[in-house]
PDB file of N, CA and C in Angstrom:
ATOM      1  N   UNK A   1       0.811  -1.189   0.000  1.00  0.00           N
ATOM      2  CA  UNK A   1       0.000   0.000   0.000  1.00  0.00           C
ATOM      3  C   UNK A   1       0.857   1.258   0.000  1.00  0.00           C
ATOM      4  N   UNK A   2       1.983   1.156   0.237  1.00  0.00           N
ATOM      5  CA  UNK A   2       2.884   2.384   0.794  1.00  0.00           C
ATOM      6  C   UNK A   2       3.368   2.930  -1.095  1.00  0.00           C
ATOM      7  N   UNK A   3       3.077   2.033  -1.837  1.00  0.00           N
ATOM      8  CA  UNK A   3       3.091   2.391  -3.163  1.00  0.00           C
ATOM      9  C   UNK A   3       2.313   3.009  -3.650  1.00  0.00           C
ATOM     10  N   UNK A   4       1.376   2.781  -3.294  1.00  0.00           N
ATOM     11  CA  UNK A   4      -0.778   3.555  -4.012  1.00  0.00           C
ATOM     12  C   UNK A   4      -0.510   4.944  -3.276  1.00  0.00           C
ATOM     13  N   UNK A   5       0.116   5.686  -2.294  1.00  0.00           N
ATOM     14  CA  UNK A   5      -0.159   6.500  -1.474  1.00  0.00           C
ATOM     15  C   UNK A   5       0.692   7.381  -2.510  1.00  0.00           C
ATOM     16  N   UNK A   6       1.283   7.535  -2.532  1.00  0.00           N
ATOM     17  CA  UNK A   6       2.464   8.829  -3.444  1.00  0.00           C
ATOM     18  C   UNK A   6       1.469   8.600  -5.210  1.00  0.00           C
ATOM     19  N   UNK A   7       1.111   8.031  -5.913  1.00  0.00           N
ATOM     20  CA  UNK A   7       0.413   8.246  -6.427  1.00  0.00           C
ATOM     21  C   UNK A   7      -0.490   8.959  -6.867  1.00  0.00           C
ATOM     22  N   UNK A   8      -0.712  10.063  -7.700  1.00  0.00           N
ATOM     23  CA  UNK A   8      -2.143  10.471  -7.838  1.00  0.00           C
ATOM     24  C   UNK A   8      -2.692  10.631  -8.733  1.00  0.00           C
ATOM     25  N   UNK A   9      -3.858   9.745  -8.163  1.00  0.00           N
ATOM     26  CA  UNK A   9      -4.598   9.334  -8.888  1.00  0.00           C
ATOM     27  C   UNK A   9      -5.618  10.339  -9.596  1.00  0.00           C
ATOM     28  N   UNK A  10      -6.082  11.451  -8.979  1.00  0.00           N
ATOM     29  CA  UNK A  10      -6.875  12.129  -9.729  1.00  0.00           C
ATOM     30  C   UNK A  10      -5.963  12.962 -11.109  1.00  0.00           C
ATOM     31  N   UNK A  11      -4.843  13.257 -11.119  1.00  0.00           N
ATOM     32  CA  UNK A  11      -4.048  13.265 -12.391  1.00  0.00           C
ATOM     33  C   UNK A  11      -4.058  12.194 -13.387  1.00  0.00           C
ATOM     34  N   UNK A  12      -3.980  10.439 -12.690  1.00  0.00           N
ATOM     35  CA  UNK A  12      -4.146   9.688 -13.469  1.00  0.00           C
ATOM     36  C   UNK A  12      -5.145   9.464 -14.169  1.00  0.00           C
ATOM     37  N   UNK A  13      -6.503  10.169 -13.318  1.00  0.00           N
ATOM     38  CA  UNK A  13      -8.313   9.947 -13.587  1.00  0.00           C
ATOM     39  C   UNK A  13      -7.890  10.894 -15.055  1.00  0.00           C
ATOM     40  N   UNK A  14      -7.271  12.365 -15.072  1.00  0.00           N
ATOM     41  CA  UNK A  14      -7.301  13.344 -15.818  1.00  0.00           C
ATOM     42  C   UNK A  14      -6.954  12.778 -16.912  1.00  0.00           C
ATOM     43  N   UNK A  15      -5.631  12.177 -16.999  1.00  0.00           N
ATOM     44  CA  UNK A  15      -4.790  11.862 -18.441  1.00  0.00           C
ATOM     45  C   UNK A  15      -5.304  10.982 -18.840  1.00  0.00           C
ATOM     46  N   UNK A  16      -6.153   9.716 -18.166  1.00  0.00           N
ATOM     47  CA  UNK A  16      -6.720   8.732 -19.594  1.00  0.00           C
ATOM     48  C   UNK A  16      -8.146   9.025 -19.173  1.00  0.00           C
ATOM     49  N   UNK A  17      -8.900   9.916 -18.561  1.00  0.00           N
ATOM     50  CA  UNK A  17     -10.640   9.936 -18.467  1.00  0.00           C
ATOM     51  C   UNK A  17     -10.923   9.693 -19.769  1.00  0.00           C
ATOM     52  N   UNK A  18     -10.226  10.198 -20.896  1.00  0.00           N
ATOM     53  CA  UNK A  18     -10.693  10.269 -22.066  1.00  0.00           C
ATOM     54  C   UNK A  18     -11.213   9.520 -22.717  1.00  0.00           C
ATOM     55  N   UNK A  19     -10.073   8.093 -22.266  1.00  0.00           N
ATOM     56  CA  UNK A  19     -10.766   6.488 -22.957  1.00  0.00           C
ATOM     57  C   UNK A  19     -12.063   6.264 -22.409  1.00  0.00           C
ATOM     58  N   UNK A  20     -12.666   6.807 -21.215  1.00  0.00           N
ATOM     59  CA  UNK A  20     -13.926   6.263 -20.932  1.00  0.00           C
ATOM     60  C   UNK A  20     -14.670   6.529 -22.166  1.00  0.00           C
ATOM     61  N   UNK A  21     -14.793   7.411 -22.492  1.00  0.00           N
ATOM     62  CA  UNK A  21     -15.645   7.674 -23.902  1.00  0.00           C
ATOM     63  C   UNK A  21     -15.583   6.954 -24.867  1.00  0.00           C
ATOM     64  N   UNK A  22     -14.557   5.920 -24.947  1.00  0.00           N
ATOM     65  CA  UNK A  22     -14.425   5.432 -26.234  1.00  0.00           C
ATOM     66  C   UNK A  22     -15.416   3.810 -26.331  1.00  0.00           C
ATOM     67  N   UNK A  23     -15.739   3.806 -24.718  1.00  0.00           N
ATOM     68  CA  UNK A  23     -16.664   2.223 -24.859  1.00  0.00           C
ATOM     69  C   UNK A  23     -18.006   2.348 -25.512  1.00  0.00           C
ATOM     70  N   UNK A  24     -18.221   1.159 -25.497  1.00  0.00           N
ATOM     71  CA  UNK A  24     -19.686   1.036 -26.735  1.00  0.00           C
ATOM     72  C   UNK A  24     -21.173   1.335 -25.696  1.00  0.00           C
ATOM     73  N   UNK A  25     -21.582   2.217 -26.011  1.00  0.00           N
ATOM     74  CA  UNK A  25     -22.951   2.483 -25.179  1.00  0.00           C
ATOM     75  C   UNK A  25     -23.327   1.149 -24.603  1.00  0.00           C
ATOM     76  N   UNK A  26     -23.682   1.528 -23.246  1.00  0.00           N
ATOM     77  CA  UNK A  26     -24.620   0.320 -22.848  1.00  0.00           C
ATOM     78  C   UNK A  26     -23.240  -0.792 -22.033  1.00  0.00           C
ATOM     79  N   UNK A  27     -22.031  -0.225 -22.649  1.00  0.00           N
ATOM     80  CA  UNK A  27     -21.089  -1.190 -21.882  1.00  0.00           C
ATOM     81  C   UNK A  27     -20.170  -0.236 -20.493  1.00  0.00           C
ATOM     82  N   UNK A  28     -20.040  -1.265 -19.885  1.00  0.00           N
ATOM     83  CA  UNK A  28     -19.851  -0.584 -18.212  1.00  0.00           C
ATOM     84  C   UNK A  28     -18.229  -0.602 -18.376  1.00  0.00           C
ATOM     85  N   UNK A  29     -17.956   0.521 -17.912  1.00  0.00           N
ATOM     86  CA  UNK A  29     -16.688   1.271 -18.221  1.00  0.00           C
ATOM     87  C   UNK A  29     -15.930   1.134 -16.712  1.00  0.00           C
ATOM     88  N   UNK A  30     -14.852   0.388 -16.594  1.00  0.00           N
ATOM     89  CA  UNK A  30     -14.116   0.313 -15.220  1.00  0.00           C
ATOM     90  C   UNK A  30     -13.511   1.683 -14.904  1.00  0.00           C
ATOM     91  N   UNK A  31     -12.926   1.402 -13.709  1.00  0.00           N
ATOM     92  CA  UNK A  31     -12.391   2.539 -13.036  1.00  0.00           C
ATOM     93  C   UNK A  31     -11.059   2.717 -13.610  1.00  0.00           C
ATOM     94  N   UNK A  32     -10.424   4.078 -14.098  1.00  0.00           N
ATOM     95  CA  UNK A  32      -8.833   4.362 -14.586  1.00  0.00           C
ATOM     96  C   UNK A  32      -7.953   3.687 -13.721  1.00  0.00           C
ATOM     97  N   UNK A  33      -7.987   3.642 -12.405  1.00  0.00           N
ATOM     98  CA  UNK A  33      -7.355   3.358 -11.397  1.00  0.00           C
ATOM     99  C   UNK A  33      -7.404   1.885 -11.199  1.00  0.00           C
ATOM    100  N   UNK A  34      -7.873   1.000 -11.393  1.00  0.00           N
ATOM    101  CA  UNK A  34      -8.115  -0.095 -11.439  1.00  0.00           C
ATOM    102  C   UNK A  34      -7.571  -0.880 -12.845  1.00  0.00           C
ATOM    103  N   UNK A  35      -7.986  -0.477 -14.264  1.00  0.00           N
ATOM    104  CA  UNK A  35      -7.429  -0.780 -15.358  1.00  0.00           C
ATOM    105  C   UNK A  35      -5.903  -0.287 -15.538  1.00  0.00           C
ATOM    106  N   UNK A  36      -5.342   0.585 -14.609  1.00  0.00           N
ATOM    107  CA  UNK A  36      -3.591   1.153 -14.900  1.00  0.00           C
ATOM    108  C   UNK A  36      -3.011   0.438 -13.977  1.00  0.00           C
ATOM    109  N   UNK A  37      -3.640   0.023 -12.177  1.00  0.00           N
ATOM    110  CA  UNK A  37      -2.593  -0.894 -11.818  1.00  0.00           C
ATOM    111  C   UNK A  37      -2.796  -2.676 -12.608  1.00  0.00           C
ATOM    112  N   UNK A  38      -3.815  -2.537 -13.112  1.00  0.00           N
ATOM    113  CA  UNK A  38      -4.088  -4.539 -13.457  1.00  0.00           C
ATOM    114  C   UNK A  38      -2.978  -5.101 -14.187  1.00  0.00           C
ATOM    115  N   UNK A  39      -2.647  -3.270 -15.466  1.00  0.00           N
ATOM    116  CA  UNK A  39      -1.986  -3.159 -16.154  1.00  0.00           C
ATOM    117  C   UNK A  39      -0.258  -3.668 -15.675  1.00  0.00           C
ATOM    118  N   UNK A  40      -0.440  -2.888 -14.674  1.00  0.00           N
ATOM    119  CA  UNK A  40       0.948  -2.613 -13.921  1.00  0.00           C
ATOM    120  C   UNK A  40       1.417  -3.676 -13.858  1.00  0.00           C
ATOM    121  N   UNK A  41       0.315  -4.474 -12.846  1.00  0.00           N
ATOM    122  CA  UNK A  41       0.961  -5.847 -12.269  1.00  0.00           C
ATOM    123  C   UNK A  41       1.078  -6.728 -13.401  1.00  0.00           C
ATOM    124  N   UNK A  42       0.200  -7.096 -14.133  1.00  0.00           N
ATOM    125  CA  UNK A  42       0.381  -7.800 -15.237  1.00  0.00           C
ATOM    126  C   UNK A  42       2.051  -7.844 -16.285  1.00  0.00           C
ATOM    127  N   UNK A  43       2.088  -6.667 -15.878  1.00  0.00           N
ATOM    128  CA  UNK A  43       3.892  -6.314 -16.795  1.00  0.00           C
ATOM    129  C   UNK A  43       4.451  -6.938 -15.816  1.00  0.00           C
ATOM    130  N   UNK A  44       4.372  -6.371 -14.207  1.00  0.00           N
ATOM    131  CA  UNK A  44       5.366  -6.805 -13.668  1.00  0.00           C
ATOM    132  C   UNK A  44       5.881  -8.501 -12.907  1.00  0.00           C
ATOM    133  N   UNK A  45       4.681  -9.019 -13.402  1.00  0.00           N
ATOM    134  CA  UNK A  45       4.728 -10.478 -12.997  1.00  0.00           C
ATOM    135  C   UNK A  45       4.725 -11.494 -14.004  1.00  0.00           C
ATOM    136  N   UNK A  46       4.594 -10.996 -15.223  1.00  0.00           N
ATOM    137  CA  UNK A  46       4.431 -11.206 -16.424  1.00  0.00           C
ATOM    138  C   UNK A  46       3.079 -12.195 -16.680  1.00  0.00           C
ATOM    139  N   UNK A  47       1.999 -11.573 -15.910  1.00  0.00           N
ATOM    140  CA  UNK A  47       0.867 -12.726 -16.335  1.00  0.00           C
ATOM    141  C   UNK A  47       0.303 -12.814 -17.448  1.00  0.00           C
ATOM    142  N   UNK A  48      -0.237 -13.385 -18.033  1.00  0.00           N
ATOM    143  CA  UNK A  48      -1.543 -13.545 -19.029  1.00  0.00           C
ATOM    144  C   UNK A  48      -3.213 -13.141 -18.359  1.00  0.00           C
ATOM    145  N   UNK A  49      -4.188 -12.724 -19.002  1.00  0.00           N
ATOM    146  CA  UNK A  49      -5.287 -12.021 -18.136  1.00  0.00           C
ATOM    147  C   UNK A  49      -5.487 -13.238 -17.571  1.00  0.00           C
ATOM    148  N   UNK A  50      -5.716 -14.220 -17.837  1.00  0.00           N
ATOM    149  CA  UNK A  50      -6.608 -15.242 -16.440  1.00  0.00           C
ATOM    150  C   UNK A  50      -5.966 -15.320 -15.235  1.00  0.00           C
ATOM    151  N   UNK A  51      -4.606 -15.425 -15.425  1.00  0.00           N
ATOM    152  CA  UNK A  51      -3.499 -15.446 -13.974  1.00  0.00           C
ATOM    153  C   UNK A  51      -4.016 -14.451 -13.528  1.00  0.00           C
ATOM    154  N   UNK A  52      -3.721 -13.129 -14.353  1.00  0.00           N
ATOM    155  CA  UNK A  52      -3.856 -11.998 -13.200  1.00  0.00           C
ATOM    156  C   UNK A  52      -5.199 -11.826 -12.887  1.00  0.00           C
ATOM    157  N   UNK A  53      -6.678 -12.145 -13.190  1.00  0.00           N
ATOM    158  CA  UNK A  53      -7.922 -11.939 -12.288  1.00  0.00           C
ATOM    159  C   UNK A  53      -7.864 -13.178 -11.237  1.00  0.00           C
ATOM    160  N   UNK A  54      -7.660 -14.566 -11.658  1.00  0.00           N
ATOM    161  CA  UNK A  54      -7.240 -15.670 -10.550  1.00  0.00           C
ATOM    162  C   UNK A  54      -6.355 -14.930  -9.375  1.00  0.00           C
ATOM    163  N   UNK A  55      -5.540 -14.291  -9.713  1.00  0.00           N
ATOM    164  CA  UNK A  55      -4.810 -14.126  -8.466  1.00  0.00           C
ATOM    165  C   UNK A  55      -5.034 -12.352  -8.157  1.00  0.00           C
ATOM    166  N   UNK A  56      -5.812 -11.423  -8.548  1.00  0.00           N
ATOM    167  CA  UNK A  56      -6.380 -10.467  -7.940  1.00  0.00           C
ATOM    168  C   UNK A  56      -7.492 -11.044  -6.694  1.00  0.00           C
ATOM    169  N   UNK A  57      -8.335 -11.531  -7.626  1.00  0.00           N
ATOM    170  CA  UNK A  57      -9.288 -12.484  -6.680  1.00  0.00           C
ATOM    171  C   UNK A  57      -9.047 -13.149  -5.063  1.00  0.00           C
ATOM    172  N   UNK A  58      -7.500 -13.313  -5.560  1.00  0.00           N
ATOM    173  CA  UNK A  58      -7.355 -14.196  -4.062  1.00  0.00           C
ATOM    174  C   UNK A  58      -6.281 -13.728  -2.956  1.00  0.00           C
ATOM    175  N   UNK A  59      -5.858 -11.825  -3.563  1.00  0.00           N
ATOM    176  CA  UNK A  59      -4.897 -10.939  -2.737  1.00  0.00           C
ATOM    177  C   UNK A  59      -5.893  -9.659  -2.368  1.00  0.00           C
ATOM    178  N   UNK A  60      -5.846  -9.996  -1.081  1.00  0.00           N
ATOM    179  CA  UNK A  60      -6.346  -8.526  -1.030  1.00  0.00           C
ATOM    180  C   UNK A  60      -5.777  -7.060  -0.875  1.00  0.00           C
ATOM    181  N   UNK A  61      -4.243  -7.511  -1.278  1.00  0.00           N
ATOM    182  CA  UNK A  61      -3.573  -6.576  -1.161  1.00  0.00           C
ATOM    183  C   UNK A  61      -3.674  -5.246  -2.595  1.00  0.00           C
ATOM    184  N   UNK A  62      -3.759  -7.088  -3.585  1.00  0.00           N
ATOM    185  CA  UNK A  62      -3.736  -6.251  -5.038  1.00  0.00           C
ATOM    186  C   UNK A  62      -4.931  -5.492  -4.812  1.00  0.00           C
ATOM    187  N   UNK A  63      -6.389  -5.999  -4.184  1.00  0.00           N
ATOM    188  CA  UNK A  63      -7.780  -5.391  -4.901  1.00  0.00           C
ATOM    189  C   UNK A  63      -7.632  -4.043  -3.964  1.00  0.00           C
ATOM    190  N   UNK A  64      -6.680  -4.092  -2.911  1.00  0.00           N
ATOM    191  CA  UNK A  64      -6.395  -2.383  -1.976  1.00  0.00           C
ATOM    192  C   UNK A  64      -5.890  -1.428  -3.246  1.00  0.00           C
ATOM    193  N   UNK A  65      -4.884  -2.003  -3.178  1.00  0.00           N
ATOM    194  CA  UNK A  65      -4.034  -1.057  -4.334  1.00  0.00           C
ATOM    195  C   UNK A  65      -5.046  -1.019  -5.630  1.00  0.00           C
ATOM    196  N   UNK A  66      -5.682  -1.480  -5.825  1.00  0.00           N
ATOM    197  CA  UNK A  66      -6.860  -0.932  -7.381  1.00  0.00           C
ATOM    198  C   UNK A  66      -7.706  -0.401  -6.950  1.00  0.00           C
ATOM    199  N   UNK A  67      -7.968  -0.146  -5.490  1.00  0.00           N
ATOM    200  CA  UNK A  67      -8.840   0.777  -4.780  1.00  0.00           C
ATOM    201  C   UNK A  67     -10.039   0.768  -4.316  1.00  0.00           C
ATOM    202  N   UNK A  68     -10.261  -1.071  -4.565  1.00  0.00           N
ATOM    203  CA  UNK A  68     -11.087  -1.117  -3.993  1.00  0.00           C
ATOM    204  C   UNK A  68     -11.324  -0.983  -2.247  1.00  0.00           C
ATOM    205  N   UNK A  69     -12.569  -0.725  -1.390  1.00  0.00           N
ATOM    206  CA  UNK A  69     -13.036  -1.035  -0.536  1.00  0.00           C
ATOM    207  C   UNK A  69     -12.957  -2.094   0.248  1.00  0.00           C
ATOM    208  N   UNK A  70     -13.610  -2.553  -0.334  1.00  0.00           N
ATOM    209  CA  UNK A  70     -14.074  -4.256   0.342  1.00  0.00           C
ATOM    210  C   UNK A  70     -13.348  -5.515  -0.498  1.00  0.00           C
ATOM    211  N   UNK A  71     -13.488  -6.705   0.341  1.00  0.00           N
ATOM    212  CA  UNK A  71     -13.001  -7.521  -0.469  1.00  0.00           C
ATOM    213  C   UNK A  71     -13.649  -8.262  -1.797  1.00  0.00           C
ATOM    214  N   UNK A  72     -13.532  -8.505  -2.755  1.00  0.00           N
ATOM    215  CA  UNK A  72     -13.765  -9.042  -4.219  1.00  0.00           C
ATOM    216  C   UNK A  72     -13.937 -10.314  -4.057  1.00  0.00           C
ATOM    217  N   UNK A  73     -14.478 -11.330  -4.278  1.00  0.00           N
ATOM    218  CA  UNK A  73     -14.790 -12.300  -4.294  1.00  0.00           C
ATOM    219  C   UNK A  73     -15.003 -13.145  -5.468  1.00  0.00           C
TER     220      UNK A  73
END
């Protein structure tokens, strides 16, 4: 967590808000903050997407740092 804190995120919200616009009506648009660390970790562990939601799913450290609240299940 001591990583997410120096971060900011509402600069990060600023520089890609833009892509929210680009999804197809009617489709639910994730959070910037959530799609840039998935990103992150994914480079840095070198997963493929199923590894990395399998193992978001089962850290609750990662789903802190993507900002969530509560735990994901």
């Amino acid at each position: 967590m001591r990583l997410a804190d120096p971060i900011d995120w509402a600069a990060l919200n600023n520089w890609l808000g833009d892509y929210d616009q680009d999804a197809k009506l009617g489709q639910q648009v994730k959070p910037i903050r959530l799609m840039a660390v998935l990103e992150y970790l994914k480079h840095i562990y070198g997963l493929w997407d199923e590894a990395l939601v399998e193992r978001w799913l089962e850290d609750f450290h990662w789903q802190a740092f993507c900002g969530e609240r509560y735990l994901q299940l």
